[in-house]
Each structure stands twice: as C-alpha cells, then as structure tokens.
PDB file of N, CA and C in Angstrom:
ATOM      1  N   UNK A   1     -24.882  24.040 -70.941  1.00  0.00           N
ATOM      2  CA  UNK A   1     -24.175  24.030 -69.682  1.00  0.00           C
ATOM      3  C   UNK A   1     -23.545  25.394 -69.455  1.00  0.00           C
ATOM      4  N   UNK A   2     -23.656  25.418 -68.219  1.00  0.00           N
ATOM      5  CA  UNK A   2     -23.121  27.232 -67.921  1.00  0.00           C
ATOM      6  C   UNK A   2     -21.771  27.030 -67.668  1.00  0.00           C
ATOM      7  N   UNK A   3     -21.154  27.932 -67.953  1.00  0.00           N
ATOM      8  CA  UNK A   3     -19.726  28.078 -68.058  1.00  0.00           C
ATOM      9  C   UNK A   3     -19.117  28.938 -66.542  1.00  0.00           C
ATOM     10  N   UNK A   4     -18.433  27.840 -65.539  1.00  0.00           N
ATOM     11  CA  UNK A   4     -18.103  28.946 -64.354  1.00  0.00           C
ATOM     12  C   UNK A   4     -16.751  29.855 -64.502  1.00  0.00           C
ATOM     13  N   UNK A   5     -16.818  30.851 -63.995  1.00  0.00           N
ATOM     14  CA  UNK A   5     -15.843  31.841 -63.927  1.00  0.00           C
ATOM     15  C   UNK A   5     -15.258  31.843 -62.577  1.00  0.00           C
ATOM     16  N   UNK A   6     -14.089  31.434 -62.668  1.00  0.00           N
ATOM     17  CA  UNK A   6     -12.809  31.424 -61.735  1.00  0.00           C
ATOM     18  C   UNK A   6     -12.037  32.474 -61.411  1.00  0.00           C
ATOM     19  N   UNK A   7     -12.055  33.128 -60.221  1.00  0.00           N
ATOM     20  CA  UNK A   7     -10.957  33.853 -60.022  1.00  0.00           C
ATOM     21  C   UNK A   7     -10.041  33.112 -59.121  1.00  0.00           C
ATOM     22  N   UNK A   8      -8.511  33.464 -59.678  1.00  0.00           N
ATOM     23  CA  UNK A   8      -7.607  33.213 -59.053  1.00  0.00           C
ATOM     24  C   UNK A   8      -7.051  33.828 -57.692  1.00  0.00           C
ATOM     25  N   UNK A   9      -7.081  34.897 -57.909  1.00  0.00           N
ATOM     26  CA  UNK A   9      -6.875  36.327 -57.331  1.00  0.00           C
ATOM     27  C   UNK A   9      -6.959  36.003 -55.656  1.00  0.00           C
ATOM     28  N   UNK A  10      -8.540  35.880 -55.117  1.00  0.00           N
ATOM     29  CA  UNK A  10      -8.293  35.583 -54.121  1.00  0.00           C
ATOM     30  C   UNK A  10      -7.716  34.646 -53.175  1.00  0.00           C
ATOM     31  N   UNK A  11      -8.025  33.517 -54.086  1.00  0.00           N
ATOM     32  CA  UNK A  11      -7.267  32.239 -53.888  1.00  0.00           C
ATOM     33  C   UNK A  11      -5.703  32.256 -53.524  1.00  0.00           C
ATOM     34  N   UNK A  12      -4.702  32.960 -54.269  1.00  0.00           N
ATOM     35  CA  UNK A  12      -3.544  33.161 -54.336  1.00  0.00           C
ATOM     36  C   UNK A  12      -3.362  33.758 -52.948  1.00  0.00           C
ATOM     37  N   UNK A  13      -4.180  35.102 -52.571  1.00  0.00           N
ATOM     38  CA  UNK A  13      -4.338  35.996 -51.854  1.00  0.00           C
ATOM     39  C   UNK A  13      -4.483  35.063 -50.752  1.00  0.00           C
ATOM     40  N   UNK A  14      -5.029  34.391 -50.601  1.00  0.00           N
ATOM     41  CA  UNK A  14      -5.467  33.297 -49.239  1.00  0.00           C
ATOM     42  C   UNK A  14      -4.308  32.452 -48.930  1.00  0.00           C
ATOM     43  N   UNK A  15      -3.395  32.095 -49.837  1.00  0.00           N
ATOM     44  CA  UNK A  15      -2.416  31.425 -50.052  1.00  0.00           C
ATOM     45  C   UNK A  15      -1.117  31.783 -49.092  1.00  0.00           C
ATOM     46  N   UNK A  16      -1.238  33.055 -49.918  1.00  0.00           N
ATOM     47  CA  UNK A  16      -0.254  33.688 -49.260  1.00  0.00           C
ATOM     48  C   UNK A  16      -0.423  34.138 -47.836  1.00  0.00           C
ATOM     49  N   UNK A  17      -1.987  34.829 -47.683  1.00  0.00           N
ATOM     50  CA  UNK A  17      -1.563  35.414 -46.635  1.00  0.00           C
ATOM     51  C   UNK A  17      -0.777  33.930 -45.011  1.00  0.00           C
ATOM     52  N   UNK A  18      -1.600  32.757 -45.868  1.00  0.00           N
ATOM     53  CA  UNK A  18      -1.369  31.440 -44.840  1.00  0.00           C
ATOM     54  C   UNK A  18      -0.145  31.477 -45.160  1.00  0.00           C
ATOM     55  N   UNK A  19       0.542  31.092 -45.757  1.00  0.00           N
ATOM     56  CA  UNK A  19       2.004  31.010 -46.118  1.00  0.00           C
ATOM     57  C   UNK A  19       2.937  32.117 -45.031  1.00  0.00           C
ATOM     58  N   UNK A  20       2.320  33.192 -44.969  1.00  0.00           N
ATOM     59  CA  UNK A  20       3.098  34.289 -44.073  1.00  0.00           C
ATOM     60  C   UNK A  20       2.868  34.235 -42.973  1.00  0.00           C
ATOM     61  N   UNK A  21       1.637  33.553 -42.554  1.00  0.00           N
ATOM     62  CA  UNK A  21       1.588  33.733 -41.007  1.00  0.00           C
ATOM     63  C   UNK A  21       2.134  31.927 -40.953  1.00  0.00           C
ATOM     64  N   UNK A  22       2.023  31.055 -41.363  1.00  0.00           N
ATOM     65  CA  UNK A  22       2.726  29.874 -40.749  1.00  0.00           C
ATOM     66  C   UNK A  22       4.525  30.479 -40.793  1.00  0.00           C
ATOM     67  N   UNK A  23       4.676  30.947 -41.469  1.00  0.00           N
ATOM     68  CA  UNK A  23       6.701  31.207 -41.176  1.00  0.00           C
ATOM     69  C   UNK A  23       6.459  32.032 -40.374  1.00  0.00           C
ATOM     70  N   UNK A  24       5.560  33.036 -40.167  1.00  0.00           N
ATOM     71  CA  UNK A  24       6.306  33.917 -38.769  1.00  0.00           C
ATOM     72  C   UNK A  24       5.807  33.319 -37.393  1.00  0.00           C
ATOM     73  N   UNK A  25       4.737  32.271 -37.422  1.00  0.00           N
ATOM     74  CA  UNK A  25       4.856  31.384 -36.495  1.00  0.00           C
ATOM     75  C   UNK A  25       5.578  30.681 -36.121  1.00  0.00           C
ATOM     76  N   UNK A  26       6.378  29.891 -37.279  1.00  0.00           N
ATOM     77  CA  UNK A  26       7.465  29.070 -37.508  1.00  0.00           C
ATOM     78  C   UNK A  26       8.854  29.685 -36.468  1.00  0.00           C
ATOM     79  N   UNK A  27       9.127  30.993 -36.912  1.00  0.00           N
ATOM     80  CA  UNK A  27      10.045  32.056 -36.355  1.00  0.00           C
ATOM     81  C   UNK A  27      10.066  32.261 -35.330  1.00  0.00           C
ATOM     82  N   UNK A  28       8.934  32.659 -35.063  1.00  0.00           N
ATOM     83  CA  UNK A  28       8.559  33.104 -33.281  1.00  0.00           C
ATOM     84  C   UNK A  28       8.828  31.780 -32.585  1.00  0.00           C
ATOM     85  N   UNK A  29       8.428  31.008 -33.053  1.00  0.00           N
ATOM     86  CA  UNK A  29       8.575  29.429 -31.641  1.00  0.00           C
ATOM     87  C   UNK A  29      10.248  29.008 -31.786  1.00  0.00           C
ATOM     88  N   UNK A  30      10.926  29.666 -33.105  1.00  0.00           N
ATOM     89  CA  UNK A  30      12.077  29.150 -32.620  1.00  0.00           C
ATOM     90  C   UNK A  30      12.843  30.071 -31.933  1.00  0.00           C
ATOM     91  N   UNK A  31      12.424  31.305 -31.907  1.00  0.00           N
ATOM     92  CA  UNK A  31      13.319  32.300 -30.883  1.00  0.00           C
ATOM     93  C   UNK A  31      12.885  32.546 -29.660  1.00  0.00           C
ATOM     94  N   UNK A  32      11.573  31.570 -29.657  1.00  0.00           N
ATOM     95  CA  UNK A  32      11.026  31.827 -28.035  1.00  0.00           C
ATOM     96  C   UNK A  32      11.894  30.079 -27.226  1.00  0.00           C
ATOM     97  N   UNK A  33      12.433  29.468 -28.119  1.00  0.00           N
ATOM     98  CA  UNK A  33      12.761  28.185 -27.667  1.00  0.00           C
ATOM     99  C   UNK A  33      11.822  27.383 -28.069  1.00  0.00           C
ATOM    100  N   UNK A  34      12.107  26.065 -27.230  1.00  0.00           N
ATOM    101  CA  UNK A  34      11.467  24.710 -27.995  1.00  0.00           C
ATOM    102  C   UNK A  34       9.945  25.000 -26.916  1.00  0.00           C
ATOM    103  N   UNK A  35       8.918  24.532 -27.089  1.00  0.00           N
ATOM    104  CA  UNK A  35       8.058  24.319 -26.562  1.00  0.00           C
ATOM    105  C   UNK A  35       7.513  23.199 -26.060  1.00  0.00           C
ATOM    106  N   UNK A  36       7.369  22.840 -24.399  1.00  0.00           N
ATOM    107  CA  UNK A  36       6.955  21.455 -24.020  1.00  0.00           C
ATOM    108  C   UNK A  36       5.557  21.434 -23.600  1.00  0.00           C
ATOM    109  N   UNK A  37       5.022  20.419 -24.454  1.00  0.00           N
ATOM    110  CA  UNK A  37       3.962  19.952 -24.765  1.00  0.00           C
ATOM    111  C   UNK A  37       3.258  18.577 -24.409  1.00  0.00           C
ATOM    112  N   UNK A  38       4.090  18.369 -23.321  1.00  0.00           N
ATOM    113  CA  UNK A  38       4.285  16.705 -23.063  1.00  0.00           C
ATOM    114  C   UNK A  38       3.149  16.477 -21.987  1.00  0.00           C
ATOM    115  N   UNK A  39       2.718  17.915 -21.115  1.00  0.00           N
ATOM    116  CA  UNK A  39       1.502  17.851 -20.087  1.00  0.00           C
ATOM    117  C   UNK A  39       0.439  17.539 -20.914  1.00  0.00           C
ATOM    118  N   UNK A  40      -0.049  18.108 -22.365  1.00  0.00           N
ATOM    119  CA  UNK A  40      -1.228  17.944 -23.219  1.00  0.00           C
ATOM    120  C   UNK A  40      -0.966  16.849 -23.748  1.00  0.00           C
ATOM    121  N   UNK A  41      -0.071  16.169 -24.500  1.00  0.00           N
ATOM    122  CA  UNK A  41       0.166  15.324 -25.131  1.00  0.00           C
ATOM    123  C   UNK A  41      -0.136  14.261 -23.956  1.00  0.00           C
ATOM    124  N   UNK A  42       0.008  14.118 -23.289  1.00  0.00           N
ATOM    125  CA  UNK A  42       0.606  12.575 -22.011  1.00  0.00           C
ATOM    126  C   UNK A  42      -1.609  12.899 -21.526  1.00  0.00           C
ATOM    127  N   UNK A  43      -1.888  13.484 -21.647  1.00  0.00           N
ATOM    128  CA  UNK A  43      -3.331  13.330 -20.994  1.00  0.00           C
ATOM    129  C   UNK A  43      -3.981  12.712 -21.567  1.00  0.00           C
ATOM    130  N   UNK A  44      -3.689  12.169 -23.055  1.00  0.00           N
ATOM    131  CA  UNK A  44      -4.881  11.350 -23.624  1.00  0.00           C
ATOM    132  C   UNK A  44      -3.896  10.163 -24.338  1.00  0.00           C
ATOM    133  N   UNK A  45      -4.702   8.935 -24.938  1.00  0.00           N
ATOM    134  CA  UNK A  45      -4.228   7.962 -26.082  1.00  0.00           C
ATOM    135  C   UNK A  45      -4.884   8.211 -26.931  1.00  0.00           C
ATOM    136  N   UNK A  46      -4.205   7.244 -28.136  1.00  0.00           N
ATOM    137  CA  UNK A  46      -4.373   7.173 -29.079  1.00  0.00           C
ATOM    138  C   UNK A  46      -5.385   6.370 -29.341  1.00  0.00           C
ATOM    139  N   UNK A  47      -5.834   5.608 -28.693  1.00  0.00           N
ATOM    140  CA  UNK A  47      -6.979   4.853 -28.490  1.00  0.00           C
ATOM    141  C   UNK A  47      -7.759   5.606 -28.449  1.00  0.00           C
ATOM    142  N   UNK A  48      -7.820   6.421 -27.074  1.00  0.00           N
ATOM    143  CA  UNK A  48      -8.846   7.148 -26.716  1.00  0.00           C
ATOM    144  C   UNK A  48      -9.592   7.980 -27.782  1.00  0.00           C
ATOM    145  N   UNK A  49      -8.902   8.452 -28.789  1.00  0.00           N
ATOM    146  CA  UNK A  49      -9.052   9.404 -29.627  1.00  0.00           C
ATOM    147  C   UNK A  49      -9.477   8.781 -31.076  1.00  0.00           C
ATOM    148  N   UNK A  50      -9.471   7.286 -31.383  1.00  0.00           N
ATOM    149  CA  UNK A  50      -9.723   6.903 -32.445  1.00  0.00           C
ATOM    150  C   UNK A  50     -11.224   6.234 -31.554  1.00  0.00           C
ATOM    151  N   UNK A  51     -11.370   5.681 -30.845  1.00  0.00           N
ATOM    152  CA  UNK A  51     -12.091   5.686 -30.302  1.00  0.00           C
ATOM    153  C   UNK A  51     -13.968   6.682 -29.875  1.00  0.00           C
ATOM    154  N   UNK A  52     -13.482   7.745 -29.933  1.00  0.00           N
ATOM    155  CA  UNK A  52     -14.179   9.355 -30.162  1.00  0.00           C
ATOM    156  C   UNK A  52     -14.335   9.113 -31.483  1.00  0.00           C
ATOM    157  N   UNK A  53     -13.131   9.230 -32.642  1.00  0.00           N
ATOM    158  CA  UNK A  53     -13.825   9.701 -33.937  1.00  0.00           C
ATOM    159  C   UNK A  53     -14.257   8.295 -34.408  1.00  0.00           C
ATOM    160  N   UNK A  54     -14.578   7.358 -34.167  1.00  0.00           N
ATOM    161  CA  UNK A  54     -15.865   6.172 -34.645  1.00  0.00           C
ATOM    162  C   UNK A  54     -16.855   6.489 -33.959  1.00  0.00           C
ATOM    163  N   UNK A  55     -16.808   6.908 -32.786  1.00  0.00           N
ATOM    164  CA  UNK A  55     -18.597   6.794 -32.283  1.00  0.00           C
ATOM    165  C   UNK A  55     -19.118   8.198 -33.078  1.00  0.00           C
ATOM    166  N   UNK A  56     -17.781   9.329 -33.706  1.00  0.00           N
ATOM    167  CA  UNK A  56     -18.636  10.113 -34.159  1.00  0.00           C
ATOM    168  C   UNK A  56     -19.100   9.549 -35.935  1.00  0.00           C
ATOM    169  N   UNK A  57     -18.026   8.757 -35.858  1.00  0.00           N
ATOM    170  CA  UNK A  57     -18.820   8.633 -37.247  1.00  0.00           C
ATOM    171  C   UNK A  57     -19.645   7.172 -37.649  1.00  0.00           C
ATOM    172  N   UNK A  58     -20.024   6.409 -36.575  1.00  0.00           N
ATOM    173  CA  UNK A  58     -20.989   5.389 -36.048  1.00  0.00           C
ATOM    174  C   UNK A  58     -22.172   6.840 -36.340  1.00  0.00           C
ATOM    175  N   UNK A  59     -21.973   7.513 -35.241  1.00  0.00           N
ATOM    176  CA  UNK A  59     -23.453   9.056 -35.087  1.00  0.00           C
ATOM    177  C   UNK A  59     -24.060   9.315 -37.027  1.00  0.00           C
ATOM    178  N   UNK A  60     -22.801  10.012 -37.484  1.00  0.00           N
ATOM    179  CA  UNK A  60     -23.102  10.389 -38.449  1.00  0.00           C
ATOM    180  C   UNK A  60     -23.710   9.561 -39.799  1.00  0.00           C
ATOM    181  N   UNK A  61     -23.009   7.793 -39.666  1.00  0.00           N
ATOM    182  CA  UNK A  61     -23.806   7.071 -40.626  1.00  0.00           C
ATOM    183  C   UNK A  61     -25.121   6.762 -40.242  1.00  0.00           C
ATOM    184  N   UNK A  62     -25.564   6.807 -38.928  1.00  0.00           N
ATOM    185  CA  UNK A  62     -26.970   6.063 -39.001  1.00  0.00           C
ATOM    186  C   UNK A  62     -28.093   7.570 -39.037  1.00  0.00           C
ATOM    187  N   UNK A  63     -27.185   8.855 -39.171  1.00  0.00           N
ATOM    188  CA  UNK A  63     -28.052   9.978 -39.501  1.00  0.00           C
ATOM    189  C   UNK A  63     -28.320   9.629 -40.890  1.00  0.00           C
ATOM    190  N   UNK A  64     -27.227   9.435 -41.461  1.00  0.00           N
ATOM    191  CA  UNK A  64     -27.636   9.373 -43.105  1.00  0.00           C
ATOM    192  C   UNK A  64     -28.453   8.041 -43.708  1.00  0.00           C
ATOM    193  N   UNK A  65     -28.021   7.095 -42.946  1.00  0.00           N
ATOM    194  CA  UNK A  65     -28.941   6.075 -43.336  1.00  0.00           C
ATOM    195  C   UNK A  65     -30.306   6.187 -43.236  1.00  0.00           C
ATOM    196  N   UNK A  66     -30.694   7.043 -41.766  1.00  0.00           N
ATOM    197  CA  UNK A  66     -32.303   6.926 -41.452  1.00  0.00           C
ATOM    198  C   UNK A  66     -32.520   7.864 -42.524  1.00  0.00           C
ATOM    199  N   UNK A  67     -31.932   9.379 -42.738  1.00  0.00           N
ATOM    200  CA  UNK A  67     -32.208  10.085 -43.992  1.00  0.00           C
ATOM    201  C   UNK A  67     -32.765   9.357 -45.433  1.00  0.00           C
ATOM    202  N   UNK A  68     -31.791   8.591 -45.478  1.00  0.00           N
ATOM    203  CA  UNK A  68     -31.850   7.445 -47.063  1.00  0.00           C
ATOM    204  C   UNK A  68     -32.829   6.947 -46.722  1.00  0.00           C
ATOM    205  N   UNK A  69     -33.289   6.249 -45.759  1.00  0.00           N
ATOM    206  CA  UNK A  69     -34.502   5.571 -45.810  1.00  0.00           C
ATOM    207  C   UNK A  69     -35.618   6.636 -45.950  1.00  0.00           C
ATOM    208  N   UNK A  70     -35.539   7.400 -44.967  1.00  0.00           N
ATOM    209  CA  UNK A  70     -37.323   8.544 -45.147  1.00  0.00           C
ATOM    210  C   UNK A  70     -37.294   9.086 -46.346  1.00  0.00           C
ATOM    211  N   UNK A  71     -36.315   9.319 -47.636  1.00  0.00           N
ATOM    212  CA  UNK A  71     -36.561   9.668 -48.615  1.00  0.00           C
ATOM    213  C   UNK A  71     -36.954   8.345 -49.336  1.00  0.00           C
ATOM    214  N   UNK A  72     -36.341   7.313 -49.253  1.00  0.00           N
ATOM    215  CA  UNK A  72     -37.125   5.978 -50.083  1.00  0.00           C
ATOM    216  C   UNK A  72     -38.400   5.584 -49.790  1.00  0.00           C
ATOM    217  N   UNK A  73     -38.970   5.718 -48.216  1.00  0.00           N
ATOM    218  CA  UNK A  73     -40.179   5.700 -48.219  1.00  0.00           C
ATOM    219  C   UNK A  73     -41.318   6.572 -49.064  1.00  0.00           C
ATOM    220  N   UNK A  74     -40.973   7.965 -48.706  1.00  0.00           N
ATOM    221  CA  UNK A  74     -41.793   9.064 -49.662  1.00  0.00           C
ATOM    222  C   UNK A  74     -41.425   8.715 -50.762  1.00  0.00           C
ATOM    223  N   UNK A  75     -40.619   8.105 -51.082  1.00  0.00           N
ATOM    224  CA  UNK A  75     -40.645   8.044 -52.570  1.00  0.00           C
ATOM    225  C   UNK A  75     -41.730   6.725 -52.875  1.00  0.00           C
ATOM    226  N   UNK A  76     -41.760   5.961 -52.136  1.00  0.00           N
ATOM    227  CA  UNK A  76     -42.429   4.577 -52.377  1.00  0.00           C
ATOM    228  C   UNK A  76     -43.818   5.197 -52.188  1.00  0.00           C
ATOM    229  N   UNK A  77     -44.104   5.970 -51.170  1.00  0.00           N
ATOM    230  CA  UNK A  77     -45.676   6.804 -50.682  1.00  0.00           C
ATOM    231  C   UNK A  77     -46.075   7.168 -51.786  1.00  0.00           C
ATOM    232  N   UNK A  78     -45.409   8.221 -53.061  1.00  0.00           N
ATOM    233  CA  UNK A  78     -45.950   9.318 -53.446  1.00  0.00           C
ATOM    234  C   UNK A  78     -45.712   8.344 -55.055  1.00  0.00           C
ATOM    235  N   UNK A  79     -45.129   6.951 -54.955  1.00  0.00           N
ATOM    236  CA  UNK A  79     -45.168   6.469 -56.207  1.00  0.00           C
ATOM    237  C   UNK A  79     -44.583   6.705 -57.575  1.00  0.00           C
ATOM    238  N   UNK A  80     -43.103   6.992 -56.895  1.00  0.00           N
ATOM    239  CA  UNK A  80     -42.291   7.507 -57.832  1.00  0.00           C
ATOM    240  C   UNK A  80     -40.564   6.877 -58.080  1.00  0.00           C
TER     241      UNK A  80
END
C-alpha cells in the first residue's frame, strides 16, 4: 500500500486566508449598519425550496439508478 503525503501548509493557508476575509466581512456589515434583507427573503418559502431540492434529487437518483442498471446489464452481457 502506498503511503500518502500530506501537506498541511496549504490547508492552514486556506484556513486562514477564510478566517480573515469572513471577520472583515463580519466588520464591514457592522459599520455599514444592519442590512435588510426582508425583499429577498419574503419572495420565496420554505416549501418552495425543499420542494426544488427533491425534484433535484428525485433527477439525480434515477440518473444513478439507470447508471446501476446499464452496468449490471454489461455485466450480465459480457458474463461476468
């Protein structure tokens, strides 16, 4: 078994740099004031939106199912 080699380095590096830009985002929205958000928020439900992510993932199981099947067929074809 091959042995993987990890660097930390960038990882940390990625860490941080997110870490610095969420607080000076953090900063900026509180010295610009509160922000109203209630025009975007009030345009949709919560329905609506759970609603969307089942038909997307209704989409995505019957991709993988027909997948699973055309590989069980070739597999049944080629007798293996």
């Amino acid at each position: 078994m091959k042995k993987l080699n990890f660097n930390l380095k960038p990882v940390a590096a990625a860490v941080g740099v997110t870490a610095l830009t969420l607080v000076s985002g953090a900063v900026m929205a509180q010295e610009a004031g509160s922000i109203d958000l209630t025009a975007i928020t009030g345009a949709f439900k919560a329905s609506d939106v759970i609603t969307a992510v089942m038909a997307v993932a209704g989409v995505l199981a019957a991709i993988y199912a027909t997948m699973t099947a055309a590989k069980m067929a070739l597999r049944w074809i080629r007798g293996g």
